[in-house]
C-alpha atoms as a PDB file:
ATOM      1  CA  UNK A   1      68.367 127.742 103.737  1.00  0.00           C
ATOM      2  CA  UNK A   2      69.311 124.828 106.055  1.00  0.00           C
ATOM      3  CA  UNK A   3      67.247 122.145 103.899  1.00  0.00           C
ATOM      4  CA  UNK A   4      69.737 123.835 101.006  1.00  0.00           C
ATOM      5  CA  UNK A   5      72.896 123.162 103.226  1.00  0.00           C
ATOM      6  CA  UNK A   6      71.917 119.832 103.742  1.00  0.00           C
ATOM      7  CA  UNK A   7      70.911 118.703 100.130  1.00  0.00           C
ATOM      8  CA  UNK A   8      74.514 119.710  98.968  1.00  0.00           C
ATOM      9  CA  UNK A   9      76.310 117.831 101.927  1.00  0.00           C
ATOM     10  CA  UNK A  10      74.145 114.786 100.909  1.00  0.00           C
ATOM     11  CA  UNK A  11      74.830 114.892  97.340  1.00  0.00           C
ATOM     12  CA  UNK A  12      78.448 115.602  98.162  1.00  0.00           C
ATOM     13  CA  UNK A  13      78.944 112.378 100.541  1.00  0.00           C
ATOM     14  CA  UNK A  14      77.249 110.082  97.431  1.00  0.00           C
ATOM     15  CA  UNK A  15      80.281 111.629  95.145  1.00  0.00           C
ATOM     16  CA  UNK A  16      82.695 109.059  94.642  1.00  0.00           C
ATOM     17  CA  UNK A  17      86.575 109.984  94.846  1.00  0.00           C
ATOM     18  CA  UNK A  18      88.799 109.937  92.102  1.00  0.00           C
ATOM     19  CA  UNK A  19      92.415 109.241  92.449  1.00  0.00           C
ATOM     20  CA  UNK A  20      95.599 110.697  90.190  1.00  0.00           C
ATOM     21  CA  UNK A  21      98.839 109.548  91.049  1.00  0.00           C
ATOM     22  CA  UNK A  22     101.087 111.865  92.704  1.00  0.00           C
ATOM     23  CA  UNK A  23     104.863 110.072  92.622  1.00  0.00           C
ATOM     24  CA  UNK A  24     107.291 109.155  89.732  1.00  0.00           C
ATOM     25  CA  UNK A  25     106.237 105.636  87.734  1.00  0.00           C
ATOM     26  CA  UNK A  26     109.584 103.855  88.870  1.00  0.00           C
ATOM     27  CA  UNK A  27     109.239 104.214  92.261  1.00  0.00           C
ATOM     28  CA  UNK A  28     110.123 100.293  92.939  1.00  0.00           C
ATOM     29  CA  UNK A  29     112.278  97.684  95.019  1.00  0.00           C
ATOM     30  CA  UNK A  30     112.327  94.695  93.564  1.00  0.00           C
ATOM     31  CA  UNK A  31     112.449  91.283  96.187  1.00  0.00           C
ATOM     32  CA  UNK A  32     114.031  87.377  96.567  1.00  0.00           C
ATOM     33  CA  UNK A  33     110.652  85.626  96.409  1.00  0.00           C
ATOM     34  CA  UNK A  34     111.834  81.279  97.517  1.00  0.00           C
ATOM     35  CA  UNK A  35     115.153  82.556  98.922  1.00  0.00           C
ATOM     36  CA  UNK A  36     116.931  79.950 101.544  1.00  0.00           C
ATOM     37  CA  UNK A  37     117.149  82.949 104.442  1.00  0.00           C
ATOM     38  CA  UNK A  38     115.241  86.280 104.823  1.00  0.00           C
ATOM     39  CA  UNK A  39     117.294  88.986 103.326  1.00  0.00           C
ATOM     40  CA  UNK A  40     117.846  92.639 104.574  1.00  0.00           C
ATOM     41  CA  UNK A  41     114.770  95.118 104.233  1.00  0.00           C
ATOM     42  CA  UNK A  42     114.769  97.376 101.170  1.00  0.00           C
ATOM     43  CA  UNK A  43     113.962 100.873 100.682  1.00  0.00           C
ATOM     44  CA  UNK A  44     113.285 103.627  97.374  1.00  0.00           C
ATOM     45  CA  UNK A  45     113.051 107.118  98.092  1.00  0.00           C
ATOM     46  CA  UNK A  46     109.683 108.431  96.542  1.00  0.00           C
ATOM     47  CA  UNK A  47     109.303 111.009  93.997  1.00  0.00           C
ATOM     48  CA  UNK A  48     107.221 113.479  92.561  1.00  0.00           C
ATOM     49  CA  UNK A  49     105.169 113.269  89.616  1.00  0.00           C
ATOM     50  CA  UNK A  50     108.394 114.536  87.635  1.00  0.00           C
ATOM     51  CA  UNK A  51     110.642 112.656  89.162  1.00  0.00           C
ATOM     52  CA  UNK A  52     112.836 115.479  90.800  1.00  0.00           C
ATOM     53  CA  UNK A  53     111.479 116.055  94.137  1.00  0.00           C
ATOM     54  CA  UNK A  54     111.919 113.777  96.800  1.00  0.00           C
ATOM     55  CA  UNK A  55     108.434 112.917  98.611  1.00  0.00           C
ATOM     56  CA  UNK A  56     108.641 110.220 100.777  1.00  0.00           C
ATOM     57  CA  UNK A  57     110.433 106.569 101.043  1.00  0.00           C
ATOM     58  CA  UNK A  58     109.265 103.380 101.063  1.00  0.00           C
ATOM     59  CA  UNK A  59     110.387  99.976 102.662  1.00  0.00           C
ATOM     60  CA  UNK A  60     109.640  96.486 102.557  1.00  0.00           C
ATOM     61  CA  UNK A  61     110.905  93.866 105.816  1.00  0.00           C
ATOM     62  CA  UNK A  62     112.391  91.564 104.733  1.00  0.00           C
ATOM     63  CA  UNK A  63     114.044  92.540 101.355  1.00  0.00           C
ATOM     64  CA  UNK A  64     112.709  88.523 100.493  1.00  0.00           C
ATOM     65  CA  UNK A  65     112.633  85.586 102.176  1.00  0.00           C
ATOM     66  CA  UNK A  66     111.032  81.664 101.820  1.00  0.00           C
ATOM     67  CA  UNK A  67     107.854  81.399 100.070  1.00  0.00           C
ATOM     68  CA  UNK A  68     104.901  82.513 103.146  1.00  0.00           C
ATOM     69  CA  UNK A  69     107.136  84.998 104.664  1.00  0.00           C
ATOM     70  CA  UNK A  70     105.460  88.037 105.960  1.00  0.00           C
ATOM     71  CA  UNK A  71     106.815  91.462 104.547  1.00  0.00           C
ATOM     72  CA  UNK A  72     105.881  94.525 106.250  1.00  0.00           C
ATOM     73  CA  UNK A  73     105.411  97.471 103.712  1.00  0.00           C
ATOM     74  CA  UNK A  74     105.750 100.878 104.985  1.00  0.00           C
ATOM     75  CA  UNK A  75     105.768 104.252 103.065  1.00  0.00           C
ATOM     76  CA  UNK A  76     106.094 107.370 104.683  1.00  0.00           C
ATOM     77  CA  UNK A  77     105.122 110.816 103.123  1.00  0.00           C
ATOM     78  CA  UNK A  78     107.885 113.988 104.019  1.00  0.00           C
ATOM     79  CA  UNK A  79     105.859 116.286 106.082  1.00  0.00           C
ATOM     80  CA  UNK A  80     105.730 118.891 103.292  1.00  0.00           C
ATOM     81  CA  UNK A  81     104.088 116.422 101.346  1.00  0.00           C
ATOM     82  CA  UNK A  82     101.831 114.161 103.557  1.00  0.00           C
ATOM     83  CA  UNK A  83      98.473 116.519 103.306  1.00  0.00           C
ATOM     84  CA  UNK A  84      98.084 116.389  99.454  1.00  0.00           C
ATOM     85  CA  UNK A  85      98.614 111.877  99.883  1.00  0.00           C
ATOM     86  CA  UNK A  86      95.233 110.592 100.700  1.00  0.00           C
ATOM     87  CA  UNK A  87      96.127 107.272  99.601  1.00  0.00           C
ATOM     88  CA  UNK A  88      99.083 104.891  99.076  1.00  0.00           C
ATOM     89  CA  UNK A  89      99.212 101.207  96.898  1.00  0.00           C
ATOM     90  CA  UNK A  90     101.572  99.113  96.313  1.00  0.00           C
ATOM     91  CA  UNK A  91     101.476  96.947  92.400  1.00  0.00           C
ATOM     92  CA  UNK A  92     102.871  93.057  93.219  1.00  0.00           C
ATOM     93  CA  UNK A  93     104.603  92.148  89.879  1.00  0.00           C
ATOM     94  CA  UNK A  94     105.517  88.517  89.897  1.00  0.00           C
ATOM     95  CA  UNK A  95     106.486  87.474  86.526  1.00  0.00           C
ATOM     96  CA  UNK A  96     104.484  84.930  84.898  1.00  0.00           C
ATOM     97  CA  UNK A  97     102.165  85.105  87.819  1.00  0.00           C
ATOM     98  CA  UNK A  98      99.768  88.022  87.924  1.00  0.00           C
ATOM     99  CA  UNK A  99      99.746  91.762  88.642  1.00  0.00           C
ATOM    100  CA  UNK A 100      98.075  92.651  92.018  1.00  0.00           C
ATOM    101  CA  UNK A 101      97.602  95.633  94.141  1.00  0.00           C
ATOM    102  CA  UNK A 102      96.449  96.310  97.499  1.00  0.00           C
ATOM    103  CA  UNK A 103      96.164  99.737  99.284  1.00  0.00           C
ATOM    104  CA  UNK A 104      98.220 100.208 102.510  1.00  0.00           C
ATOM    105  CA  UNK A 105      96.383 101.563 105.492  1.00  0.00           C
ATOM    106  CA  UNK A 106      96.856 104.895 106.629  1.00  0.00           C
ATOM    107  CA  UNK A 107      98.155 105.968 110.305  1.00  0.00           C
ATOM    108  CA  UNK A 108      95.917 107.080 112.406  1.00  0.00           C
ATOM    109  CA  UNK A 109      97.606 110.576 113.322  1.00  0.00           C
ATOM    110  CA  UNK A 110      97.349 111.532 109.299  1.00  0.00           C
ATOM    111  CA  UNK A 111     101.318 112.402 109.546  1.00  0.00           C
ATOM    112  CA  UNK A 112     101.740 110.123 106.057  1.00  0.00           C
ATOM    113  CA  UNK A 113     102.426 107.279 107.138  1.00  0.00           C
ATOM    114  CA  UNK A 114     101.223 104.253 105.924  1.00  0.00           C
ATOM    115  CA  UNK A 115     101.605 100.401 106.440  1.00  0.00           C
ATOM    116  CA  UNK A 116     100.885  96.881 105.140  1.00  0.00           C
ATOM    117  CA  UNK A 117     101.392  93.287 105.468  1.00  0.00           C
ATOM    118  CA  UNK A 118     101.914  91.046 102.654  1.00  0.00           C
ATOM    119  CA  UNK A 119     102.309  87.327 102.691  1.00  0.00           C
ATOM    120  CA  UNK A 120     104.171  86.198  99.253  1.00  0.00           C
ATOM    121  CA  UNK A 121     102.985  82.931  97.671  1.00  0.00           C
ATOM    122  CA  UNK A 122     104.336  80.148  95.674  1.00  0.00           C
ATOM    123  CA  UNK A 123     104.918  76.676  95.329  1.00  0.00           C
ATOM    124  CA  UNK A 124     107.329  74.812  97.638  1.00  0.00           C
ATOM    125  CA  UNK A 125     110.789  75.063  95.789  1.00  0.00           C
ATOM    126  CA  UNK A 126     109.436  78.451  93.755  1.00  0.00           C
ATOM    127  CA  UNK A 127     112.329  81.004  93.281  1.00  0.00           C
ATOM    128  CA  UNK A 128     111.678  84.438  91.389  1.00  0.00           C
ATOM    129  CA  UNK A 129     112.423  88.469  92.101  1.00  0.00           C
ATOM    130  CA  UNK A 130     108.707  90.166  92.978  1.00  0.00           C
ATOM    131  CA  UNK A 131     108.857  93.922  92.097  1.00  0.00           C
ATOM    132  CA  UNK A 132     107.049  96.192  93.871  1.00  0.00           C
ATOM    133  CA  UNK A 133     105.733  99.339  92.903  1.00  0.00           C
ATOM    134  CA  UNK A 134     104.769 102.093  94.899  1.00  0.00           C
ATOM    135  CA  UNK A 135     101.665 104.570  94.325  1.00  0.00           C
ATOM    136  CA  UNK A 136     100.815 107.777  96.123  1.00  0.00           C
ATOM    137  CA  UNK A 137      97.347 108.958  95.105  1.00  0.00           C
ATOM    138  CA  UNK A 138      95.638 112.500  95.863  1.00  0.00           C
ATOM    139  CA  UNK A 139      92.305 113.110  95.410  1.00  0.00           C
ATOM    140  CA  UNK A 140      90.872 115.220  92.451  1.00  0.00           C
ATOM    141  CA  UNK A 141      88.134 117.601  91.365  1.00  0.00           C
ATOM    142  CA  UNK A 142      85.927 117.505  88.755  1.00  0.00           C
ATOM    143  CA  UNK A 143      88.223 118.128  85.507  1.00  0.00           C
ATOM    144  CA  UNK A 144      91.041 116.502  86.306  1.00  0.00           C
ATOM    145  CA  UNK A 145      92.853 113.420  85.184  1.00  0.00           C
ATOM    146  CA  UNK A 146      92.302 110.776  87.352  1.00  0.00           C
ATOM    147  CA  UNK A 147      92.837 106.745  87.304  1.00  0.00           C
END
């Protein structure tokens, strides 16, 4: 009986996890990539999946600034919410320049909260608006839709 208990805690840790989003698509700010001055931080309240709950907010610090300024990301999941979030990204749309996304790293007290630092690039006298989309993921069973 214990050799059984172990086999299916060993073949559970090899699963891998899969991911569906939780929020609303649009969940966005959008940011002054090459401006002369940092700008004020911007925020988005979060949504759910339908778009008529309010799950979290999310802000980015500063709102946009000179190319290689350093914009803290933070998302924070309501407290009703924060238990089914296991994950948080955030999609970097730059125009003509490409699509990237990076996962924010999760506080240590599991209250939802979640933070990252992103550096924006670009050449010297570059100006452009970055949009930046927000993604709360919860993890799935078997069966379910995931990304």
């Amino acid at each position: 009986m214990l050799w059984l208990a172990l086999t299916l805690v060993a073949c559970d840790e090899e699963s891998e996890t899969s991911w569906k989003q939780y929020n609303a698509d649009g969940d966005e700010v959008s940011i002054a990539v090459g401006a002369a001055e940092l700008q004020p931080a911007v925020s988005t309240i979060l949504h759910s999946s339908t778009g008529q709950v309010e799950v979290g907010e999310a802000s980015v610090d500063p709102g946009g600034g000179p190319i290689g300024s350093l914009h803290t990301v933070l998302v924070t999941v309501s407290a009703d919410y924060a238990a089914d979030v296991g994950r948080v990204s955030v999609r970097t749309d730059s125009g003509d320049r490409e699509v990237d996304e990076f996962d924010l790293e999760a506080d240590s007290t599991g209250t939802g909260i979640f933070k990252a630092e992103l550096r924006t690039v670009g050449a010297k006298d570059e100006t452009r608006t970055d949009t930046l989309t927000f993604r709360l993921w919860t993890a799935t069973s078997e069966g379910d839709s995931a990304e």
